[in-house]
PDB file of N, CA and C in Angstrom:
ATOM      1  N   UNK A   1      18.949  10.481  33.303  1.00  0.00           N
ATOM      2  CA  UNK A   1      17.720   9.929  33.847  1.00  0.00           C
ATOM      3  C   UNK A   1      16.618  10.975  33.742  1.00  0.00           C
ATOM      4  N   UNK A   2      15.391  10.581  33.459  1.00  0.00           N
ATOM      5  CA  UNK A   2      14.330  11.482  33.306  1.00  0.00           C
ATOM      6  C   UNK A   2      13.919  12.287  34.548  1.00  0.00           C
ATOM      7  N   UNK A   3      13.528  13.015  34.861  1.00  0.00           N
ATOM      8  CA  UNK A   3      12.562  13.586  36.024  1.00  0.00           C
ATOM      9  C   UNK A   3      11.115  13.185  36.208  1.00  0.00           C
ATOM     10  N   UNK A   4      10.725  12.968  37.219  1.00  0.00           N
ATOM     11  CA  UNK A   4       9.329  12.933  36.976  1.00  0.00           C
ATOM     12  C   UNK A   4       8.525  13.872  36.582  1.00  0.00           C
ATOM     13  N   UNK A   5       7.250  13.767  35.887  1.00  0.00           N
ATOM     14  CA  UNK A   5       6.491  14.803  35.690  1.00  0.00           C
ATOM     15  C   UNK A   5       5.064  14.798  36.460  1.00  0.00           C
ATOM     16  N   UNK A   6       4.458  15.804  37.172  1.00  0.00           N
ATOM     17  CA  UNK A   6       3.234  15.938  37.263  1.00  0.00           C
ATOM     18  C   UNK A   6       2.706  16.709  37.011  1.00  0.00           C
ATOM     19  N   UNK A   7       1.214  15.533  36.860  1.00  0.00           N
ATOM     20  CA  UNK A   7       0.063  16.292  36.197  1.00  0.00           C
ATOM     21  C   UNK A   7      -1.156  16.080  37.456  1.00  0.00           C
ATOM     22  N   UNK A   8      -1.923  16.905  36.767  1.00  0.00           N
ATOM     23  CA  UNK A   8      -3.082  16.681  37.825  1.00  0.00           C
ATOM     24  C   UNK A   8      -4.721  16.588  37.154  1.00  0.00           C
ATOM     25  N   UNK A   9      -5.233  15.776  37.554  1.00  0.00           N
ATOM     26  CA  UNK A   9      -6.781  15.376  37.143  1.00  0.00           C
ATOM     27  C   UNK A   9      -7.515  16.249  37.550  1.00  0.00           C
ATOM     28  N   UNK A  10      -8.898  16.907  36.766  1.00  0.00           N
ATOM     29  CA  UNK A  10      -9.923  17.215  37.198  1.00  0.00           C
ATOM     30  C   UNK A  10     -11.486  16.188  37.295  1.00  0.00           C
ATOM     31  N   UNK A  11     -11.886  15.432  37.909  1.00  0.00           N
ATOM     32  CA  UNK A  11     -12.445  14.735  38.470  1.00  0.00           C
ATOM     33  C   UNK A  11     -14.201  15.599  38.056  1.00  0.00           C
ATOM     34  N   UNK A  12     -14.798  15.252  36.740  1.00  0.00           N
ATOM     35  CA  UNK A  12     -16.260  15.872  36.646  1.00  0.00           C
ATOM     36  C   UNK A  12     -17.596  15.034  36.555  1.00  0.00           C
ATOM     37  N   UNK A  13     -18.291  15.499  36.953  1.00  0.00           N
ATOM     38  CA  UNK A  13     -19.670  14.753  36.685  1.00  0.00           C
ATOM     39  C   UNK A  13     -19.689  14.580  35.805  1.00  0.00           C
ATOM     40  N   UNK A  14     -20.555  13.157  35.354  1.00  0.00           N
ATOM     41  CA  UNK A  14     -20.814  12.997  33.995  1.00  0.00           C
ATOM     42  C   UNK A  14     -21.799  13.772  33.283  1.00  0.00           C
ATOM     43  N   UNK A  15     -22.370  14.855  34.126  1.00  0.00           N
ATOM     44  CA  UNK A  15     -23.595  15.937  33.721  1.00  0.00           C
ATOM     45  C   UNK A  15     -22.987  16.806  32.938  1.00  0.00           C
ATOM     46  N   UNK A  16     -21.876  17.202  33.318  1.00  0.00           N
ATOM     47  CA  UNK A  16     -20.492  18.130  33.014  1.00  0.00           C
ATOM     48  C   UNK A  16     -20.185  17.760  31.404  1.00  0.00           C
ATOM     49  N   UNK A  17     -20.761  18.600  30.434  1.00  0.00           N
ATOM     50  CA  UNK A  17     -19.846  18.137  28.834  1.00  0.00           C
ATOM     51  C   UNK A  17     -18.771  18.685  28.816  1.00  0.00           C
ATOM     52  N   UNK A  18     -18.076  17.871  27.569  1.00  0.00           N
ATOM     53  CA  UNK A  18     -16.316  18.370  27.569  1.00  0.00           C
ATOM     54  C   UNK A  18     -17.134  20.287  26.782  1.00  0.00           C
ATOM     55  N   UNK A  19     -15.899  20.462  26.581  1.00  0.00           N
ATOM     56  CA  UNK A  19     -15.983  21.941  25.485  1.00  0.00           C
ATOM     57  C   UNK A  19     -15.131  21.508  24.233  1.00  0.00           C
ATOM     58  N   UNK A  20     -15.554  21.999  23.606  1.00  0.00           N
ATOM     59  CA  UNK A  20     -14.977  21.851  22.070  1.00  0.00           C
ATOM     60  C   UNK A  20     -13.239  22.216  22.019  1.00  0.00           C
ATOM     61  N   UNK A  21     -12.912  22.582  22.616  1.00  0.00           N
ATOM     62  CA  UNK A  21     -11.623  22.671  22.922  1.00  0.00           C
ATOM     63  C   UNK A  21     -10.787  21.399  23.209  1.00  0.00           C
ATOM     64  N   UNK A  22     -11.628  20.575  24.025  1.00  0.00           N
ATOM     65  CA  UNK A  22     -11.601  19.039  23.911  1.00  0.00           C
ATOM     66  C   UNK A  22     -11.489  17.785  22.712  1.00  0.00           C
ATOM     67  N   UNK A  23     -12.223  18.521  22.091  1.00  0.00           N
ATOM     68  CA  UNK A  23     -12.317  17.514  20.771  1.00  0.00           C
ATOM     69  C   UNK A  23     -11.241  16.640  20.212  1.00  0.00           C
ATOM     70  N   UNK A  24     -11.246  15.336  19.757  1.00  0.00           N
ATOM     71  CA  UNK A  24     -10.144  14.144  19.917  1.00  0.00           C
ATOM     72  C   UNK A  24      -9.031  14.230  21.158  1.00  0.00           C
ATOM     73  N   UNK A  25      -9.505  14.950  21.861  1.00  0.00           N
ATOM     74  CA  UNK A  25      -8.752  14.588  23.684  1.00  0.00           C
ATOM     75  C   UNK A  25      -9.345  13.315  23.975  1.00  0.00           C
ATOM     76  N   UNK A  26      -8.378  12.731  24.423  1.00  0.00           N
ATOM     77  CA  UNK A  26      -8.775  11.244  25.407  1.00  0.00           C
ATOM     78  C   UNK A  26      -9.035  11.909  26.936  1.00  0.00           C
ATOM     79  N   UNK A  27     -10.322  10.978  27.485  1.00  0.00           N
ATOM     80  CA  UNK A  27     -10.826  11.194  28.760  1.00  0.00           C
ATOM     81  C   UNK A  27     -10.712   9.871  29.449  1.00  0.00           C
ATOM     82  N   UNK A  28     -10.811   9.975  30.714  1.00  0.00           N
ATOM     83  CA  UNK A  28     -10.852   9.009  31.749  1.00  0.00           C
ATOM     84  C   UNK A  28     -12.172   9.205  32.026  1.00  0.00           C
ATOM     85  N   UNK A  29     -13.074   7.799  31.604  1.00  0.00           N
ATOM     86  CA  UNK A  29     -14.793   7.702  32.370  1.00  0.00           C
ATOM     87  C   UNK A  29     -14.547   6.827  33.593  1.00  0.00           C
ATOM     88  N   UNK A  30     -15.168   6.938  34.359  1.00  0.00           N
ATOM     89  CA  UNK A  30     -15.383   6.254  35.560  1.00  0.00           C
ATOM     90  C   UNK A  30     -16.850   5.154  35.395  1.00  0.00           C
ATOM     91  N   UNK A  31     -16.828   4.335  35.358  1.00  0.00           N
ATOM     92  CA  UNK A  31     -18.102   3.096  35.168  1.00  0.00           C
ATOM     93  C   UNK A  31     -18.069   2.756  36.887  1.00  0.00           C
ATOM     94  N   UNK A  32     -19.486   2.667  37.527  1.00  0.00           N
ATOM     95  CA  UNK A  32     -18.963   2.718  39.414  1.00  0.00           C
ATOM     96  C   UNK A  32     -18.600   1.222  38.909  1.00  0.00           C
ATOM     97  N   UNK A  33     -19.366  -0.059  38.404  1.00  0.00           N
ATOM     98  CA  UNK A  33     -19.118  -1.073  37.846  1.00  0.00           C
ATOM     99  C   UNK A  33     -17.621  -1.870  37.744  1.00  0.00           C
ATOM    100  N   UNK A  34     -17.057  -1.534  36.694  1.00  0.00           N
ATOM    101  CA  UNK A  34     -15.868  -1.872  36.670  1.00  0.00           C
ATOM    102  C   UNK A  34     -14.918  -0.797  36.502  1.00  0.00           C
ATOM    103  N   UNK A  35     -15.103   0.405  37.148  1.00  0.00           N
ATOM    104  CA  UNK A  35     -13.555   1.084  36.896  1.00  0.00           C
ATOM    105  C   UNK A  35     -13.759   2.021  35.396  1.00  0.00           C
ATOM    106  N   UNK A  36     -12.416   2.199  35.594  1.00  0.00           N
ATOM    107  CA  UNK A  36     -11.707   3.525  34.566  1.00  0.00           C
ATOM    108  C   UNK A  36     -11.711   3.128  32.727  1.00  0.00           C
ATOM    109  N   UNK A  37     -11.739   3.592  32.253  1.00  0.00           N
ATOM    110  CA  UNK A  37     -12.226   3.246  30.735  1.00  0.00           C
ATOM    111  C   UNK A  37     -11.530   4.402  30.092  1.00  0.00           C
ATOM    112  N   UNK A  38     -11.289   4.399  28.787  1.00  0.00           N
ATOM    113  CA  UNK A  38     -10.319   5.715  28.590  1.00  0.00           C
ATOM    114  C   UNK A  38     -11.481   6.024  26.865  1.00  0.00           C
ATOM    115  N   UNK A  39     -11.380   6.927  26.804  1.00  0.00           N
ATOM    116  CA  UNK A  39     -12.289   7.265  25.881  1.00  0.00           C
ATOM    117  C   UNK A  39     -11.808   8.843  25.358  1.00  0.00           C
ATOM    118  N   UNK A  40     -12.671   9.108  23.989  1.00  0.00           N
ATOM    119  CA  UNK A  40     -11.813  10.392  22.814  1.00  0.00           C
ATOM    120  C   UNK A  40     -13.574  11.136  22.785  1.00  0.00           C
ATOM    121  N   UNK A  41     -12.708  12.561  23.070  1.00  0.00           N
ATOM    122  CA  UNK A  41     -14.340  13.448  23.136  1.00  0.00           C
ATOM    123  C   UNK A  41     -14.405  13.943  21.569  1.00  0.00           C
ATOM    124  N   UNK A  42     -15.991  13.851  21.143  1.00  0.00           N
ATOM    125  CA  UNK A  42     -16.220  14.250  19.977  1.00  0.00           C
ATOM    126  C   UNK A  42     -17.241  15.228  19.805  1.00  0.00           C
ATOM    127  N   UNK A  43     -17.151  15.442  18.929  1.00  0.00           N
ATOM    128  CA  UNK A  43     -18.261  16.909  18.506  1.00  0.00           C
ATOM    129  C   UNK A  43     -18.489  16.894  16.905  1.00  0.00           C
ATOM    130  N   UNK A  44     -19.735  17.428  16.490  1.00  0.00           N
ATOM    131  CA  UNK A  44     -19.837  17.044  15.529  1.00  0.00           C
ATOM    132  C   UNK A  44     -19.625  18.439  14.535  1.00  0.00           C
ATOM    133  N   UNK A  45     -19.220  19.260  15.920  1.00  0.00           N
ATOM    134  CA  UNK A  45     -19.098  20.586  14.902  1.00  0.00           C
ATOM    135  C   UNK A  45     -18.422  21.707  16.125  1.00  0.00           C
ATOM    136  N   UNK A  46     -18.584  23.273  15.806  1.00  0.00           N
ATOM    137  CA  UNK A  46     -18.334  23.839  17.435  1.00  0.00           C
ATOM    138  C   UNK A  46     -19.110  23.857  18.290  1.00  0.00           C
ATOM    139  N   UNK A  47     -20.819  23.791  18.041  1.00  0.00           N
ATOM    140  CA  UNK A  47     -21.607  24.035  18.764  1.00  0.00           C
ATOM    141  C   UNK A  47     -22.377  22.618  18.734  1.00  0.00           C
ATOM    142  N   UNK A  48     -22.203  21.666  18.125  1.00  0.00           N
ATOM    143  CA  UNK A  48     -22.647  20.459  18.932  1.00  0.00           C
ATOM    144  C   UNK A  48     -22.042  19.124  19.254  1.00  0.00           C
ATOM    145  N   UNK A  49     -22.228  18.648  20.343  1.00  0.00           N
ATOM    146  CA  UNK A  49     -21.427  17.883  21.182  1.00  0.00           C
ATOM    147  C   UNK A  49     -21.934  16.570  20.723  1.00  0.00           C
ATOM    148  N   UNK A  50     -20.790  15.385  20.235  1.00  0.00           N
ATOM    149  CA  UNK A  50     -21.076  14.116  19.914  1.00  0.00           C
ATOM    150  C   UNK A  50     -21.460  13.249  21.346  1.00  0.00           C
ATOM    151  N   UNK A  51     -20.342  13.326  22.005  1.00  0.00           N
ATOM    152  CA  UNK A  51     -20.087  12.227  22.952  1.00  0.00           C
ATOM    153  C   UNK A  51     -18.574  11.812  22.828  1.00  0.00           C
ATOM    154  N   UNK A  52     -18.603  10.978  24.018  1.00  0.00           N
ATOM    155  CA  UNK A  52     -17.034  10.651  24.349  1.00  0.00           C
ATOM    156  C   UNK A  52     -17.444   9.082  24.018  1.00  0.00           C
ATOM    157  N   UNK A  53     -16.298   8.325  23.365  1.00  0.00           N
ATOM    158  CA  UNK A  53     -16.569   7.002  22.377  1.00  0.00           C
ATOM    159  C   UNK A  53     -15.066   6.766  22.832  1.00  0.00           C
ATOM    160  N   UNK A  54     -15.075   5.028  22.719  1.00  0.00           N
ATOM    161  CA  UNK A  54     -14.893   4.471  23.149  1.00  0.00           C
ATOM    162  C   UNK A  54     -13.478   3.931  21.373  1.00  0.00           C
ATOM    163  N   UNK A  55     -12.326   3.406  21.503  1.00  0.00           N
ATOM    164  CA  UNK A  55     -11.394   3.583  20.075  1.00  0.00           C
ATOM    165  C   UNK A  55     -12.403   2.765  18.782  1.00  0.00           C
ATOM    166  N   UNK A  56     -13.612   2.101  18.926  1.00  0.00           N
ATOM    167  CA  UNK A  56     -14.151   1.086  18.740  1.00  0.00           C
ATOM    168  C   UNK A  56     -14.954   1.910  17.679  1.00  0.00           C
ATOM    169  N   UNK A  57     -15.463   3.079  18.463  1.00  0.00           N
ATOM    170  CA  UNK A  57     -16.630   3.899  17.958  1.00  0.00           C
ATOM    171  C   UNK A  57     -17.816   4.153  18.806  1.00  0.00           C
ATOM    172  N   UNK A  58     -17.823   2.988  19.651  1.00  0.00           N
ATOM    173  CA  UNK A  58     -18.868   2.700  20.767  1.00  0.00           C
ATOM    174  C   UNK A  58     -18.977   4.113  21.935  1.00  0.00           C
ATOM    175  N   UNK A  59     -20.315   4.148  21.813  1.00  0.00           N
ATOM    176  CA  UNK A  59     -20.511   5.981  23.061  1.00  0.00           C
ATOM    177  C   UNK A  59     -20.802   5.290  23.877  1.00  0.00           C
ATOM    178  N   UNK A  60     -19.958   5.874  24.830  1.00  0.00           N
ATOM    179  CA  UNK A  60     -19.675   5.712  26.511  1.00  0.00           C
ATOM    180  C   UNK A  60     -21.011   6.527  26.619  1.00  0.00           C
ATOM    181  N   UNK A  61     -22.162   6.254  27.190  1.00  0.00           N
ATOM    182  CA  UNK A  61     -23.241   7.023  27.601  1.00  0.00           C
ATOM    183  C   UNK A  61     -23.475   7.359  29.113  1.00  0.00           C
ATOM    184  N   UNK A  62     -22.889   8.988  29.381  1.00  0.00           N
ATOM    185  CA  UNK A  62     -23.177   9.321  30.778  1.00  0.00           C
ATOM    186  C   UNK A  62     -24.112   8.686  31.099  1.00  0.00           C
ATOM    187  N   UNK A  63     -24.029   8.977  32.880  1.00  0.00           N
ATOM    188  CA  UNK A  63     -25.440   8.287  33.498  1.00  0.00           C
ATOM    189  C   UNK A  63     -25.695   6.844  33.418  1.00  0.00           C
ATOM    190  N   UNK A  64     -25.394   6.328  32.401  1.00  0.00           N
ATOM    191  CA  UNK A  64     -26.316   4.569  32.357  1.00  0.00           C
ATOM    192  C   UNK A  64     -24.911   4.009  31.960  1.00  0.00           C
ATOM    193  N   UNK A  65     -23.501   4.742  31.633  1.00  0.00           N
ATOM    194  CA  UNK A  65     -22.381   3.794  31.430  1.00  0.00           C
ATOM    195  C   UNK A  65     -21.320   4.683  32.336  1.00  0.00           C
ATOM    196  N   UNK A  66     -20.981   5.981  32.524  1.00  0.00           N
ATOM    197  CA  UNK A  66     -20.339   6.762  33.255  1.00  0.00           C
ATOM    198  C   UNK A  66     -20.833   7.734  34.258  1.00  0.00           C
ATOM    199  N   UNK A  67     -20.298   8.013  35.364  1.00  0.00           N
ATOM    200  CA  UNK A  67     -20.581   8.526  36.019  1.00  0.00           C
ATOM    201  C   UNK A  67     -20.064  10.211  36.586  1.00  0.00           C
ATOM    202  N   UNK A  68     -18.235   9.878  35.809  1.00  0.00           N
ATOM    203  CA  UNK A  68     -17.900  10.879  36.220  1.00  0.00           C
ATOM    204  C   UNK A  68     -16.607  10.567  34.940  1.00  0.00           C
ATOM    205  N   UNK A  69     -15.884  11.740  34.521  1.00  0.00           N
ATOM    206  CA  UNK A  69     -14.587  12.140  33.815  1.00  0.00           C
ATOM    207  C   UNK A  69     -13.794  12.836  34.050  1.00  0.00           C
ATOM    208  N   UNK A  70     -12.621  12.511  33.395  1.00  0.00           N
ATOM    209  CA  UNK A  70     -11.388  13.528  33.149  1.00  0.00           C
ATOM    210  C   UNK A  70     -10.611  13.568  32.240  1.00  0.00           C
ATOM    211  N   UNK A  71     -10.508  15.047  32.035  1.00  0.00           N
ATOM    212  CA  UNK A  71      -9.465  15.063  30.595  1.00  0.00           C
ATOM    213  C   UNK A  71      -7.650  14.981  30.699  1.00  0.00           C
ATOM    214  N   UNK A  72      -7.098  13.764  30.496  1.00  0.00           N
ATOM    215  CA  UNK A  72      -6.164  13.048  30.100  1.00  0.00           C
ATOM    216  C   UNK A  72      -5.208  13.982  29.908  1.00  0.00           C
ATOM    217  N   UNK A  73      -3.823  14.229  30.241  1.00  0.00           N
ATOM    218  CA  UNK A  73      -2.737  14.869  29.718  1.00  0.00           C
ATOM    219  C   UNK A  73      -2.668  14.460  28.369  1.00  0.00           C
ATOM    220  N   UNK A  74      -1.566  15.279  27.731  1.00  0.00           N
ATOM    221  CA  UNK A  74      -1.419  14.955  26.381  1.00  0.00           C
ATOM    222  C   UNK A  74      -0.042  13.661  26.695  1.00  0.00           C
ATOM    223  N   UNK A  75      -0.660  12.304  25.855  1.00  0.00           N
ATOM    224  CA  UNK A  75       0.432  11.247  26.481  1.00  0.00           C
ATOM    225  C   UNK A  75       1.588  11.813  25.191  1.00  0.00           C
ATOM    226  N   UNK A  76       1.851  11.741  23.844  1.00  0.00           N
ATOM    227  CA  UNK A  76       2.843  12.607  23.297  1.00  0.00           C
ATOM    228  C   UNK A  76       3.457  13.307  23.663  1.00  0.00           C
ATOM    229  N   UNK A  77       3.077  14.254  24.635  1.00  0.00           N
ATOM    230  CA  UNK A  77       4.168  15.269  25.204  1.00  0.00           C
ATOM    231  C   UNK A  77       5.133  14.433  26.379  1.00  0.00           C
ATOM    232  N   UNK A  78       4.181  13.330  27.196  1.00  0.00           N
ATOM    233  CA  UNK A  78       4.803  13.003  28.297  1.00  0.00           C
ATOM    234  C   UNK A  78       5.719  11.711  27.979  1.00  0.00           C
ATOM    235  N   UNK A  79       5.285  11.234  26.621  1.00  0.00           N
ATOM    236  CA  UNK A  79       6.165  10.317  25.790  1.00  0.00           C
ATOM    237  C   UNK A  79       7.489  10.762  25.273  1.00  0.00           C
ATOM    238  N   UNK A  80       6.871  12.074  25.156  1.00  0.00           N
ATOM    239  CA  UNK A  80       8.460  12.478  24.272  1.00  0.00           C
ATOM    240  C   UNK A  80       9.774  13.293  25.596  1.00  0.00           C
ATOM    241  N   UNK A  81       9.008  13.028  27.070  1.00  0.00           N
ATOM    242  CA  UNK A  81      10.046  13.407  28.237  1.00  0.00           C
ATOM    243  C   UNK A  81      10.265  12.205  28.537  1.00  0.00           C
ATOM    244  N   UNK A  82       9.859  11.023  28.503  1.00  0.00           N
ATOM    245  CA  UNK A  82      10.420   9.890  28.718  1.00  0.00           C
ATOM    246  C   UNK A  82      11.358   8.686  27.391  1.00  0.00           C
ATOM    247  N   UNK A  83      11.426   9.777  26.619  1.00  0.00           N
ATOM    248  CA  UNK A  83      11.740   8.881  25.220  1.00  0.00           C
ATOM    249  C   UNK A  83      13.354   8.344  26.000  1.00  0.00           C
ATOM    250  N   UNK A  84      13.721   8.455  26.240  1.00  0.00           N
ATOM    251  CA  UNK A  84      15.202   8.006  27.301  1.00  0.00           C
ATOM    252  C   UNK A  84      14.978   6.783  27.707  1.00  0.00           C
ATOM    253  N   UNK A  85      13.985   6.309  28.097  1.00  0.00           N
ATOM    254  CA  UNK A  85      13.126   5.341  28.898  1.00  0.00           C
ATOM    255  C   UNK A  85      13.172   3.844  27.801  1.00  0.00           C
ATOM    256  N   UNK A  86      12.920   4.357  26.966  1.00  0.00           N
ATOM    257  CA  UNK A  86      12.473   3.339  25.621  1.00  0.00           C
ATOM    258  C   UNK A  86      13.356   2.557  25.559  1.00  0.00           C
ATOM    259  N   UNK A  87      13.689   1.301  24.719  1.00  0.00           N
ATOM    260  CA  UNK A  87      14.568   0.224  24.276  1.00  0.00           C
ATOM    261  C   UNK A  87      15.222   0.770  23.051  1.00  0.00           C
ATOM    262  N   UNK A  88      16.353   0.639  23.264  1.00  0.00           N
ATOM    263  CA  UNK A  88      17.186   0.395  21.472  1.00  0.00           C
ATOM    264  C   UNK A  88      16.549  -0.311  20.552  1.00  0.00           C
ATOM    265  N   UNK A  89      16.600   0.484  19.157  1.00  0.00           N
ATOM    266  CA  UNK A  89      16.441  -0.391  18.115  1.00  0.00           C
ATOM    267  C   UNK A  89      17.045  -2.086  18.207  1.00  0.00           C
ATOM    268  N   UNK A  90      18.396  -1.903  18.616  1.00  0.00           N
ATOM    269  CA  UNK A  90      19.038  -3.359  18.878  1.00  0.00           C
ATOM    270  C   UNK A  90      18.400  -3.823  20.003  1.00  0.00           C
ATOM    271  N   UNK A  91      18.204  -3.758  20.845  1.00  0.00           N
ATOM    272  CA  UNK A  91      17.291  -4.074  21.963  1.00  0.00           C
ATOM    273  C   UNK A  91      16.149  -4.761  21.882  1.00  0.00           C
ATOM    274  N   UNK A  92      15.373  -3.950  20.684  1.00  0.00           N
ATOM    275  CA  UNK A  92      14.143  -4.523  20.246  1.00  0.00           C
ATOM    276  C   UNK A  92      14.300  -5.585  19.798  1.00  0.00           C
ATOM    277  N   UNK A  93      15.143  -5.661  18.697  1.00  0.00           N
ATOM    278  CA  UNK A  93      15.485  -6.816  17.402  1.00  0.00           C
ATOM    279  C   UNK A  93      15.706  -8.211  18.365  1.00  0.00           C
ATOM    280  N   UNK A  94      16.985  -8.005  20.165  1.00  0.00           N
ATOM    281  CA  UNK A  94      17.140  -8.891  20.393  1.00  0.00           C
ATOM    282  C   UNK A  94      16.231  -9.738  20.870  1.00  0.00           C
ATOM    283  N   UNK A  95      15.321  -8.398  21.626  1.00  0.00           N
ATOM    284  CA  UNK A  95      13.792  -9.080  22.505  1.00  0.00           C
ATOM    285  C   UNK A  95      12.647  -9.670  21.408  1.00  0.00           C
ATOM    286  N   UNK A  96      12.601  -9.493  20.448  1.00  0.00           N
ATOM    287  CA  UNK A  96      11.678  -9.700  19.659  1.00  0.00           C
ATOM    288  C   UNK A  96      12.345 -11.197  18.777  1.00  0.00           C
ATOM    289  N   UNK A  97      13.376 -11.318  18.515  1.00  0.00           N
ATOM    290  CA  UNK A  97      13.976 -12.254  17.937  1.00  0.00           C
ATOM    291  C   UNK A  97      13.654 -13.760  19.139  1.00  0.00           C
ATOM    292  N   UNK A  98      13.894 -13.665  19.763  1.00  0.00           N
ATOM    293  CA  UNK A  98      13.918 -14.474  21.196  1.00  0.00           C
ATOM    294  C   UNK A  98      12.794 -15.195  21.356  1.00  0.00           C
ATOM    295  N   UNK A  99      11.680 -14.300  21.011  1.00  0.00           N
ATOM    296  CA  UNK A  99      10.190 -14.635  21.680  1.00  0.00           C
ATOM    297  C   UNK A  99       9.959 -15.885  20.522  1.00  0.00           C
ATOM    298  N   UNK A 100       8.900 -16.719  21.560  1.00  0.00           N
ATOM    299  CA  UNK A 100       8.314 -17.675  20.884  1.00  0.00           C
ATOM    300  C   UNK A 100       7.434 -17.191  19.753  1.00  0.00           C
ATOM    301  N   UNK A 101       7.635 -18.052  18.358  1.00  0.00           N
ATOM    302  CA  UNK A 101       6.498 -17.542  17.548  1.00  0.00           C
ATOM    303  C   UNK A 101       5.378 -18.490  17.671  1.00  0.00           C
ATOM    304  N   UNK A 102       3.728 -17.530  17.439  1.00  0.00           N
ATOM    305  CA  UNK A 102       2.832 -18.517  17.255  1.00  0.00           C
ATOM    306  C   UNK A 102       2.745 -19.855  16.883  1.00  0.00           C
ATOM    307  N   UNK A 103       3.367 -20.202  15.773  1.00  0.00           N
ATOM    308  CA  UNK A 103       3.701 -21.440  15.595  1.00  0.00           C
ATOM    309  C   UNK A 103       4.434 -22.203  15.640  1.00  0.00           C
ATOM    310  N   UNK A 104       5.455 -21.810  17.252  1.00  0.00           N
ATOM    311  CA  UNK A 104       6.242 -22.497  17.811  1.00  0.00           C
ATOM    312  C   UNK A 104       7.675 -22.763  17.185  1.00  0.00           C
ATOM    313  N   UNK A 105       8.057 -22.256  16.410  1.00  0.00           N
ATOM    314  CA  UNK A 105       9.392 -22.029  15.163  1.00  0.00           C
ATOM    315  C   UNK A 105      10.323 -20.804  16.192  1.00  0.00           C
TER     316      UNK A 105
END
């Protein structure tokens, strides 16, 4: 059985830019609106900062779309402590075989 793992959030203003160290890290934006949004920090180089975008391409724009962020554990690492967790190949085949297809067959 796996262990749990923790991690812990840092919780920043959206005034707050990532650092280039960040770059293709996924962030957690906060919208006060509807909630948590998950978004990839970009840069267009070392010294200038793109924005954090949305898988679409779409920029999450501090201030008028976010309010506040955080930079995301790496989910790969925490995927590969739970790989135990996952379904069998046979597992898959049976669950996937089972399901209704779109066109009802």
């Amino acid at each position: 059985m796996s262990t749990p793992i923790t991690e812990s959030l840092v919780i920043r203003p959206a005034s707050e830019q990532p650092t280039f160290d960040m770059n293709g890290k996924e962030v957690l934006v906060l919208n006060p609106c509807d909630g948590w949004h998950i978004g990839y920090v970009s840069f267009w180089n070392e010294k200038e900062y793109s924005g954090i975008y949305r898988w679409i391409g779409e920029e999450f724009e501090p201030r008028y779309f976010y309010v506040a962020w955080a930079l995301l554990p790496d989910g790969l690492k925490i995927g590969d402590a739970f790989e135990a967790q996952g379904a069998t190949p046979e597992e898959h085949d049976r669950y996937w075989a089972a399901r209704e297809k779109p066109n009802g067959k």
